[in-house]
N, C-alpha and C. Protein backbone atom coordinates (compact mmCIF):
# COMPACT_ATOMS: atom_id res chain seq x y z
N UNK A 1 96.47 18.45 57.36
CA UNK A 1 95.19 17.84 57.10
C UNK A 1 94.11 18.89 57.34
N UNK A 2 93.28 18.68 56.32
CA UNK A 2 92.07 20.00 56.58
C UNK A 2 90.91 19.55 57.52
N UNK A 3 90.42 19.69 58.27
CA UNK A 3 89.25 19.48 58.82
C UNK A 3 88.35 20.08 58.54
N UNK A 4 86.84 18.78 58.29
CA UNK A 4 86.02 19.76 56.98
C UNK A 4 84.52 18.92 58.23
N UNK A 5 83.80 19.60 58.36
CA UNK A 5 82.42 18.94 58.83
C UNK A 5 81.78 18.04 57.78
N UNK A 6 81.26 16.67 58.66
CA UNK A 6 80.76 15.48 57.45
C UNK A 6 79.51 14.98 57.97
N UNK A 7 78.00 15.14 57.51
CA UNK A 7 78.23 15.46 55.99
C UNK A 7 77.95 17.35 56.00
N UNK A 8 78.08 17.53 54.93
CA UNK A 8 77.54 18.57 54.63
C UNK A 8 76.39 19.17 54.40
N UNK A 9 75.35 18.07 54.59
CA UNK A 9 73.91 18.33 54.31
C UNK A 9 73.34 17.17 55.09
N UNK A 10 72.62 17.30 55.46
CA UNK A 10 71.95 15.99 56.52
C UNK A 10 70.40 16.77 56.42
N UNK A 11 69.25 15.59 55.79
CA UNK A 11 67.91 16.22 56.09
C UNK A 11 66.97 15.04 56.47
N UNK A 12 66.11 15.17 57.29
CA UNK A 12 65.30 13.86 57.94
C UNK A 12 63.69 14.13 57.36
N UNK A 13 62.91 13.34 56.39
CA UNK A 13 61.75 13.34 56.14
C UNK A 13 61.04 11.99 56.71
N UNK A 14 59.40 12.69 56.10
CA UNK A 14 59.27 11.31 56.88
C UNK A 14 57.54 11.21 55.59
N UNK A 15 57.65 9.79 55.50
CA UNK A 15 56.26 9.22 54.63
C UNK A 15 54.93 8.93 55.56
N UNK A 16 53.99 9.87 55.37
CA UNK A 16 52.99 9.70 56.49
C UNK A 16 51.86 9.34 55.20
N UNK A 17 50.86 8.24 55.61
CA UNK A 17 49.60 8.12 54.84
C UNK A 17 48.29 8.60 55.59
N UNK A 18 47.11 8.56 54.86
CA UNK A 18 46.24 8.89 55.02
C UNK A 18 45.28 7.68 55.64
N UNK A 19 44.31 7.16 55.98
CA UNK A 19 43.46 5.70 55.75
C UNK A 19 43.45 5.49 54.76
N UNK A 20 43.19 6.25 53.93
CA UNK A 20 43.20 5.36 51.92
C UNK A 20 44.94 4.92 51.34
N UNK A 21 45.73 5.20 52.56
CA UNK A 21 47.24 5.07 51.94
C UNK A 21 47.66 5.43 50.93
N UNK A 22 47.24 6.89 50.89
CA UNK A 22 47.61 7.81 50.27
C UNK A 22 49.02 8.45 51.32
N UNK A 23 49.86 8.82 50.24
CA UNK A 23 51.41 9.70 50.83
C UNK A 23 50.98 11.69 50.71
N UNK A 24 50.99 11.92 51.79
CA UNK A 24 51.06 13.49 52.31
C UNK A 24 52.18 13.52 51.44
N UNK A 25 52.16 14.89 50.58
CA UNK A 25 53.15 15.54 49.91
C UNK A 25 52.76 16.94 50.13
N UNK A 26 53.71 17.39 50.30
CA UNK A 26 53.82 19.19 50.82
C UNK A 26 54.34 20.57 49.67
N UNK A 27 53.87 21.43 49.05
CA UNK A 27 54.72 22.09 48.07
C UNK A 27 54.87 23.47 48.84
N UNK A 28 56.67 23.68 49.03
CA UNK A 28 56.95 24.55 49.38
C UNK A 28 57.13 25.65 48.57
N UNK A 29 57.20 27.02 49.73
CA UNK A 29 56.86 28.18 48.79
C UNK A 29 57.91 28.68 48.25
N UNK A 30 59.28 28.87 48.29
CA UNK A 30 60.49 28.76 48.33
C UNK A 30 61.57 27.94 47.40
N UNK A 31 60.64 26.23 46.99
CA UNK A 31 61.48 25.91 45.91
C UNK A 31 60.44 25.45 45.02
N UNK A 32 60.78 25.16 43.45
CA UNK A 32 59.74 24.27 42.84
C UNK A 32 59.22 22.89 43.20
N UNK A 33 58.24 22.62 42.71
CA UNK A 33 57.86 21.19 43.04
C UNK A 33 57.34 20.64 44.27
N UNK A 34 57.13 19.74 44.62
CA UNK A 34 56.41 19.07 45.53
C UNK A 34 57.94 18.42 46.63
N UNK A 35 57.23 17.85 47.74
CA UNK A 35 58.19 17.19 48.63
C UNK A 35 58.02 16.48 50.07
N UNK A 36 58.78 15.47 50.02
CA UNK A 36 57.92 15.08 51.53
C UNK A 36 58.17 15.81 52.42
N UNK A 37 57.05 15.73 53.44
CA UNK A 37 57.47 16.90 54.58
C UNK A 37 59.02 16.55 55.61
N UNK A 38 59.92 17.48 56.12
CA UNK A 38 60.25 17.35 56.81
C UNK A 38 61.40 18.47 56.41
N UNK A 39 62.93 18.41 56.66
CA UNK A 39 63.73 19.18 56.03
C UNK A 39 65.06 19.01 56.74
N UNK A 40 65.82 20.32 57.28
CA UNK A 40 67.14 19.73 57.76
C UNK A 40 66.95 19.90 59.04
N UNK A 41 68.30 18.89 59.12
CA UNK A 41 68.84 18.52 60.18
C UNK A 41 69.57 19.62 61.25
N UNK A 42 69.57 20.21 62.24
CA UNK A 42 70.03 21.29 63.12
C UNK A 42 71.11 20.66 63.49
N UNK A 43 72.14 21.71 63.53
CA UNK A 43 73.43 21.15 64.53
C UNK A 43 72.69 20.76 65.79
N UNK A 44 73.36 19.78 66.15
CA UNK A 44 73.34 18.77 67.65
C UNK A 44 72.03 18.18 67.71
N UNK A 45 71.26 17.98 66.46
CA UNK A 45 70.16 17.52 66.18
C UNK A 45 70.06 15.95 66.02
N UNK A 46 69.37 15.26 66.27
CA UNK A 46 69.70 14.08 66.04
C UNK A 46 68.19 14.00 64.86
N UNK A 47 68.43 12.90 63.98
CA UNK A 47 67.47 12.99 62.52
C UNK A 47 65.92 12.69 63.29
N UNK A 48 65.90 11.73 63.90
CA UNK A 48 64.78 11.71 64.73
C UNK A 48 63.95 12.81 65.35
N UNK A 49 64.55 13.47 65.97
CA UNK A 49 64.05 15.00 66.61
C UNK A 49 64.17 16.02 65.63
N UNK A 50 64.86 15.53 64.28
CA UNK A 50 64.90 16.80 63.45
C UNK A 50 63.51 16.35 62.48
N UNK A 51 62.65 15.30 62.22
CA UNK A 51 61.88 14.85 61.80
C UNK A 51 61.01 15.47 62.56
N UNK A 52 60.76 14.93 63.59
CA UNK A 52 59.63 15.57 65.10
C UNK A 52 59.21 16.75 64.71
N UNK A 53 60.19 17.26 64.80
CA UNK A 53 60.28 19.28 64.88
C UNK A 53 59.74 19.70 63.58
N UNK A 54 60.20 19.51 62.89
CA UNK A 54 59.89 19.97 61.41
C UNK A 54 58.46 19.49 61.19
N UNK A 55 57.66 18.23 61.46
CA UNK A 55 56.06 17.99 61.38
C UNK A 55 55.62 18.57 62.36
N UNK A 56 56.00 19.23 63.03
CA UNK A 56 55.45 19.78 63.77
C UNK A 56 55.34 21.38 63.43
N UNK A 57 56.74 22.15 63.05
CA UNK A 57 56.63 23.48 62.28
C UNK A 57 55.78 23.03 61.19
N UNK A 58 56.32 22.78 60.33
CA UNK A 58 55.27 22.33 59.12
C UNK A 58 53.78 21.89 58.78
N UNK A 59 53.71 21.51 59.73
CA UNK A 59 52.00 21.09 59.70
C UNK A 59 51.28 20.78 60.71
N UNK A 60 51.78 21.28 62.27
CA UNK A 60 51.19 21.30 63.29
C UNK A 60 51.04 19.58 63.79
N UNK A 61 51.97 18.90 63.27
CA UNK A 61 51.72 17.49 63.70
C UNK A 61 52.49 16.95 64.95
N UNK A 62 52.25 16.64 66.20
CA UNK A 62 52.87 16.22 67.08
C UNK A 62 53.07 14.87 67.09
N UNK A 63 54.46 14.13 66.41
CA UNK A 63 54.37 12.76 67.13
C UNK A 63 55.49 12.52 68.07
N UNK A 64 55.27 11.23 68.57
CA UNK A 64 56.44 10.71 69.89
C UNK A 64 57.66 9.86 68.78
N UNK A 65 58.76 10.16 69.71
CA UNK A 65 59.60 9.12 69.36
C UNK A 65 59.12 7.52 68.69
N UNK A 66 58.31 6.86 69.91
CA UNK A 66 58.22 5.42 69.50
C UNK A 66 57.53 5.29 68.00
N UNK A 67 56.77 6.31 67.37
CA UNK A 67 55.58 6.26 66.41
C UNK A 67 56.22 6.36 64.93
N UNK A 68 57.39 6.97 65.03
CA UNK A 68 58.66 7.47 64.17
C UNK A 68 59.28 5.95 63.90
N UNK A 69 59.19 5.65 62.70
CA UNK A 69 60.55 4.28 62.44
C UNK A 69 61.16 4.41 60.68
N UNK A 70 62.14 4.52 61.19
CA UNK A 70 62.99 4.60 60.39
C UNK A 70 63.50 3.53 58.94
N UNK A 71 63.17 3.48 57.83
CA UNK A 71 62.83 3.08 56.65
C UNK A 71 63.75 3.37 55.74
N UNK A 72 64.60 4.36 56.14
CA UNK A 72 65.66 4.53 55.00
C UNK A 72 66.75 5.74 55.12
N UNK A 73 67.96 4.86 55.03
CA UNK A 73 69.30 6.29 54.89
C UNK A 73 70.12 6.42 53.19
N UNK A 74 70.08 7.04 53.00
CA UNK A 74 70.70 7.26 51.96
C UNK A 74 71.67 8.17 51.93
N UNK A 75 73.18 8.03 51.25
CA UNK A 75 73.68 8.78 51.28
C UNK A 75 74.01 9.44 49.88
N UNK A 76 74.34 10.67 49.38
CA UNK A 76 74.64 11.20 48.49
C UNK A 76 75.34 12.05 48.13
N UNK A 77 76.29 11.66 46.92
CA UNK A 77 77.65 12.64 46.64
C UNK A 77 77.64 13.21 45.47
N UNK A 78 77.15 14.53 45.73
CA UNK A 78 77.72 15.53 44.40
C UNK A 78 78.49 16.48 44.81
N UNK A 79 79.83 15.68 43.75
CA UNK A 79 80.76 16.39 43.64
C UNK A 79 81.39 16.46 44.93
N UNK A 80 81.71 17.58 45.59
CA UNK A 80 82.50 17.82 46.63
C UNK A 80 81.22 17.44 47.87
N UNK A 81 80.11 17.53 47.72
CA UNK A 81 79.39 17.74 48.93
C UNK A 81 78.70 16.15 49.07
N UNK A 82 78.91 16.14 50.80
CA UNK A 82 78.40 14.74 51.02
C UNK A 82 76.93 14.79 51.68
N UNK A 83 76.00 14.21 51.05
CA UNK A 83 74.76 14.74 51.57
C UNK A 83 74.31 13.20 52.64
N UNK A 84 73.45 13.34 53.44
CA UNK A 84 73.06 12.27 54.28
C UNK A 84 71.16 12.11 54.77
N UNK A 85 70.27 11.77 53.74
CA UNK A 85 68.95 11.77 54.19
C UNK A 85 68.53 10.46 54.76
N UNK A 86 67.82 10.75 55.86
CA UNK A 86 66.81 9.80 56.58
C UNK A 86 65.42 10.10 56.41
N UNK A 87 64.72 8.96 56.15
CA UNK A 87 63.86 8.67 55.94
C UNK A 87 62.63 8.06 56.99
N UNK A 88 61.54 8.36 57.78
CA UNK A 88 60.76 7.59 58.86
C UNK A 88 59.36 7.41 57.73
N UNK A 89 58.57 6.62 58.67
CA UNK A 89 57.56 6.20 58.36
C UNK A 89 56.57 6.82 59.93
N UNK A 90 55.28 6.67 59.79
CA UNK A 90 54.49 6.78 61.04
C UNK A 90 53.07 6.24 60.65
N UNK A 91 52.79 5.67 61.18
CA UNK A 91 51.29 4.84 61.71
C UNK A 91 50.18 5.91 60.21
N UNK A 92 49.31 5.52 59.82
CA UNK A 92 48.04 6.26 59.11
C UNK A 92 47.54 7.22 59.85
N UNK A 93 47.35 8.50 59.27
CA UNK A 93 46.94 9.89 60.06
C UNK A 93 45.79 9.41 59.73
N UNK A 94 44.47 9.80 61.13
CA UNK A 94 43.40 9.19 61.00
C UNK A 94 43.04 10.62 60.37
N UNK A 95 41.27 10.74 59.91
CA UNK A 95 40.40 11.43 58.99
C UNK A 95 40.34 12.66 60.11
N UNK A 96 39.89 12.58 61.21
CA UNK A 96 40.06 14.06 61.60
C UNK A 96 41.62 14.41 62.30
N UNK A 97 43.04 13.68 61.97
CA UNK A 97 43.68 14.14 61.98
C UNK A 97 44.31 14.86 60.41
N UNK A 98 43.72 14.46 59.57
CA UNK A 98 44.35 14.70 58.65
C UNK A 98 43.41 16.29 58.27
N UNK A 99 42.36 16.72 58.78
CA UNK A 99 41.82 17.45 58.92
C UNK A 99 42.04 18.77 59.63
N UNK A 100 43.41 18.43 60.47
CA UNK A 100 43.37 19.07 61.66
C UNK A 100 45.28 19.45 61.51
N UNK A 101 45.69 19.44 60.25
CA UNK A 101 46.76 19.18 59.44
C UNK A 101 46.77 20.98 59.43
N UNK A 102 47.84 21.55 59.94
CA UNK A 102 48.01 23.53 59.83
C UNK A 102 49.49 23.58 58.97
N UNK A 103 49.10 23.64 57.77
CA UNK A 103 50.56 23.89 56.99
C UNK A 103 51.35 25.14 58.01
N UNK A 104 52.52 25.85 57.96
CA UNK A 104 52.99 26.47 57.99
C UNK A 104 52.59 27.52 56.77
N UNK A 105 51.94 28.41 56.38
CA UNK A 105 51.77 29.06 55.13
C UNK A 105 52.90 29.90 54.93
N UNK A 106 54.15 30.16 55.77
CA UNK A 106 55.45 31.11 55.19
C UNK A 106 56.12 29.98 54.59
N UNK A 107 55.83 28.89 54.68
CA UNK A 107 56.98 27.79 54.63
C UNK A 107 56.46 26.30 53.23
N UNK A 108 55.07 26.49 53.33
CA UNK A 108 54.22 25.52 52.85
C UNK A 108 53.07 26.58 51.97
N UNK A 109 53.23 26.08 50.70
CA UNK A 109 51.74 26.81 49.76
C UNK A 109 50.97 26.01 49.95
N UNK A 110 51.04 24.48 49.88
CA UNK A 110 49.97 23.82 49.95
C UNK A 110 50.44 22.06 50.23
N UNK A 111 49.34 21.56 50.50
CA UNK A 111 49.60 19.81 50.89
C UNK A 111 48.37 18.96 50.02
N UNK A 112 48.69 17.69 49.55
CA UNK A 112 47.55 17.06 49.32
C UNK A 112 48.31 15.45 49.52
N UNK A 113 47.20 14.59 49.54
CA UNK A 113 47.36 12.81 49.70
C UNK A 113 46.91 12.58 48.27
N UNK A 114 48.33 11.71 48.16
CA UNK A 114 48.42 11.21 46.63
C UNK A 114 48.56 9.69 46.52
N UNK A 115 47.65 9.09 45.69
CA UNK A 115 48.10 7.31 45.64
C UNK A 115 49.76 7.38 45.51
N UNK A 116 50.12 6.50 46.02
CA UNK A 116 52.01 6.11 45.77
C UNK A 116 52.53 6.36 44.62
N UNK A 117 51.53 5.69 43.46
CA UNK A 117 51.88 5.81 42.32
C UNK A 117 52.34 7.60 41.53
N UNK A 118 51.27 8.25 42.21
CA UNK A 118 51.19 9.60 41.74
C UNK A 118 52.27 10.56 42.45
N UNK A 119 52.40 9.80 43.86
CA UNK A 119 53.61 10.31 44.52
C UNK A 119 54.87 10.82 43.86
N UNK A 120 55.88 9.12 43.35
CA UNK A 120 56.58 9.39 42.52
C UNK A 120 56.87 9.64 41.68
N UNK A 121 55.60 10.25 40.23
CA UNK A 121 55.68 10.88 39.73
C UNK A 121 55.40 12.38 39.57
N UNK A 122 54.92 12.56 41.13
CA UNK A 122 55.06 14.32 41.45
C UNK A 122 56.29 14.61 41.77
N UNK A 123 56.89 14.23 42.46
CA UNK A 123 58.27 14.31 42.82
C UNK A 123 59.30 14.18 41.80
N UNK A 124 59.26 13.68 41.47
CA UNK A 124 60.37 13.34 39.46
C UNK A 124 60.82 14.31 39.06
N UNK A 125 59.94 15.20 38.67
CA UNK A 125 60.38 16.04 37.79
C UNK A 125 61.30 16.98 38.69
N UNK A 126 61.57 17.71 39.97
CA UNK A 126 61.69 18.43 40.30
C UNK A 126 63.02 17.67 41.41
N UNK A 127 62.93 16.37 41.87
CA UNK A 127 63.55 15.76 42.50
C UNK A 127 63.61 14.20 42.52
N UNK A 128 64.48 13.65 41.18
CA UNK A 128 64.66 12.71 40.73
C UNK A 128 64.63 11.60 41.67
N UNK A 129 66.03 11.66 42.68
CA UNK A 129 66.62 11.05 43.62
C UNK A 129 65.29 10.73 44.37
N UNK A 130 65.07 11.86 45.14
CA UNK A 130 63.55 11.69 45.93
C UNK A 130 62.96 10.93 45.44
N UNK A 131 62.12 11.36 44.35
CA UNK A 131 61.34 9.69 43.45
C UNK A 131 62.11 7.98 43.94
N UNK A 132 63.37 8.08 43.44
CA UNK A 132 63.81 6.78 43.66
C UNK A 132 63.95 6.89 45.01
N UNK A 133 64.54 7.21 46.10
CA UNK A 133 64.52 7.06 47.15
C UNK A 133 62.80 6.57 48.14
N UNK A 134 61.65 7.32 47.30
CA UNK A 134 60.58 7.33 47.65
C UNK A 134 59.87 5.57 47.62
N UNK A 135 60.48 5.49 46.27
CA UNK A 135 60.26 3.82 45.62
C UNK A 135 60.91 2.46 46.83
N UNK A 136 62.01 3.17 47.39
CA UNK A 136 62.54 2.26 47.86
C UNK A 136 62.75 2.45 49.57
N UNK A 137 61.91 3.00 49.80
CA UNK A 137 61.47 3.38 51.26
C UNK A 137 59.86 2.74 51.04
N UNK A 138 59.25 2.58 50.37
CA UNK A 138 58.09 2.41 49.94
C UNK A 138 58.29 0.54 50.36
N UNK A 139 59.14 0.00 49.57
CA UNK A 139 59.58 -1.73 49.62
C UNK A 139 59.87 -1.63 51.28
N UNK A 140 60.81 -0.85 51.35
CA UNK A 140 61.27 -1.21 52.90
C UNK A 140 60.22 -1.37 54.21
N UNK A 141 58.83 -0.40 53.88
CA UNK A 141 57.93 -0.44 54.39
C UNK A 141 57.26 -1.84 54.64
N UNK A 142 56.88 -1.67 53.46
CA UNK A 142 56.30 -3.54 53.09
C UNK A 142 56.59 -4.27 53.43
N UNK A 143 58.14 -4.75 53.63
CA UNK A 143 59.13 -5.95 53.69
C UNK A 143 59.19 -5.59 55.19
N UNK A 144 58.92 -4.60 56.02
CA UNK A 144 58.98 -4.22 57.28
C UNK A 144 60.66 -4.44 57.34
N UNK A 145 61.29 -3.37 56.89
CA UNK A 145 63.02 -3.49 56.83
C UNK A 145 63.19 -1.62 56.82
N UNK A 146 64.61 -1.58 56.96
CA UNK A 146 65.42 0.10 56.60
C UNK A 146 66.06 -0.56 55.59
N UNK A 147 66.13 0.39 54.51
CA UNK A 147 67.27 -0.20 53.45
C UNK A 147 68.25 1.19 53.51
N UNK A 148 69.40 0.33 53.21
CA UNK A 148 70.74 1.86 53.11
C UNK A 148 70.89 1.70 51.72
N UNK A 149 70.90 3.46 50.88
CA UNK A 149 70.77 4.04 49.42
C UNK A 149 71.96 4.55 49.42
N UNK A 150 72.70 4.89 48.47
CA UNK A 150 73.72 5.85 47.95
C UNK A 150 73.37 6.17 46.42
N UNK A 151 73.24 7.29 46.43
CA UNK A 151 72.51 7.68 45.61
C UNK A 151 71.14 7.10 45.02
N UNK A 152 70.04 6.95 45.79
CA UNK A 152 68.94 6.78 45.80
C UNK A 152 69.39 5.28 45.33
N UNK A 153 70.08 4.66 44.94
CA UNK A 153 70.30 3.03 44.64
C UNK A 153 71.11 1.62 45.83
N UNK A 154 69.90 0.90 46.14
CA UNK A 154 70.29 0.08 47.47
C UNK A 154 71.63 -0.57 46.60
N UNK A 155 72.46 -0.61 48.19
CA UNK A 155 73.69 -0.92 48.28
C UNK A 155 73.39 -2.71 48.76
N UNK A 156 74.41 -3.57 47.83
CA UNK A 156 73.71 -4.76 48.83
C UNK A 156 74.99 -5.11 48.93
């Protein structure tokens, strides 16, 4: 029997709004397209603290555990590789926090707050899944629920 590490990709983002409930989207310098902030998961990382860490490299944002809630897992299989994203939500970044927002500039070209609508169609082109996953972390919000995805499509 082979022993193989599972999954093979594990990354924790997270949907932060603005007061106008607008969605923070981040474009890194490194791949095309736009993306929510956050990224992977560290060995012995748990998705929660790998969320933390990363808004915090990324854009100088400090939040606590309790402020972090969790909205969506999805899992995803291409091909041989098993991928595993989590998804948080956090409270509205107030006006002089959103002000006070320090991209990473080796890591981040730029950030802007986009209506929802514009969200998932920045994300589309460049990261399909994301879009749908975005849509349906978006309901889960609302409905105040986590929904579980496999391949960006709820499992019921």
């Amino acid at each position: 029997m082979t022993l193989r590490k599972w999954p093979r990709f594990a990354g924790a983002r997270a949907i932060l709004f603005n007061n106008r409930g607008h969605i923070l989207l981040v474009k890194p310098r490194r791949k095309a397209g736009w993306q929510l902030p956050g990224g992977s998961i560290e060995p012995q990382e748990s998705p929660l603290s790998a969320c933390k860490r990363e808004l915090n490299e990324e854009l100088g944002i400090r939040v606590h555990n309790h402020s972090l809630i969790l909205v969506c897992v999805d899992y995803e299989n291409v091909g041989t590789l098993d991928n595993l994203s989590f998804v948080f939500t956090h409270r509205s970044l107030s006006p002089l926090e959103t002000t006070r927002l320090r991209p990473l500039r080796k890591e981040i070209a730029c950030h802007t707050f986009v209506p929802m609508s514009r969200a998932q169609a920045l994300l589309a082109p460049n990261r399909p899944l994301w879009a749908k996953r975005l849509k349906h972390s978006l309901l889960a919000i609302k409905h105040h629920r986590t929904v579980y995805l496999e391949n960006g499509n709820p499992v019921r």
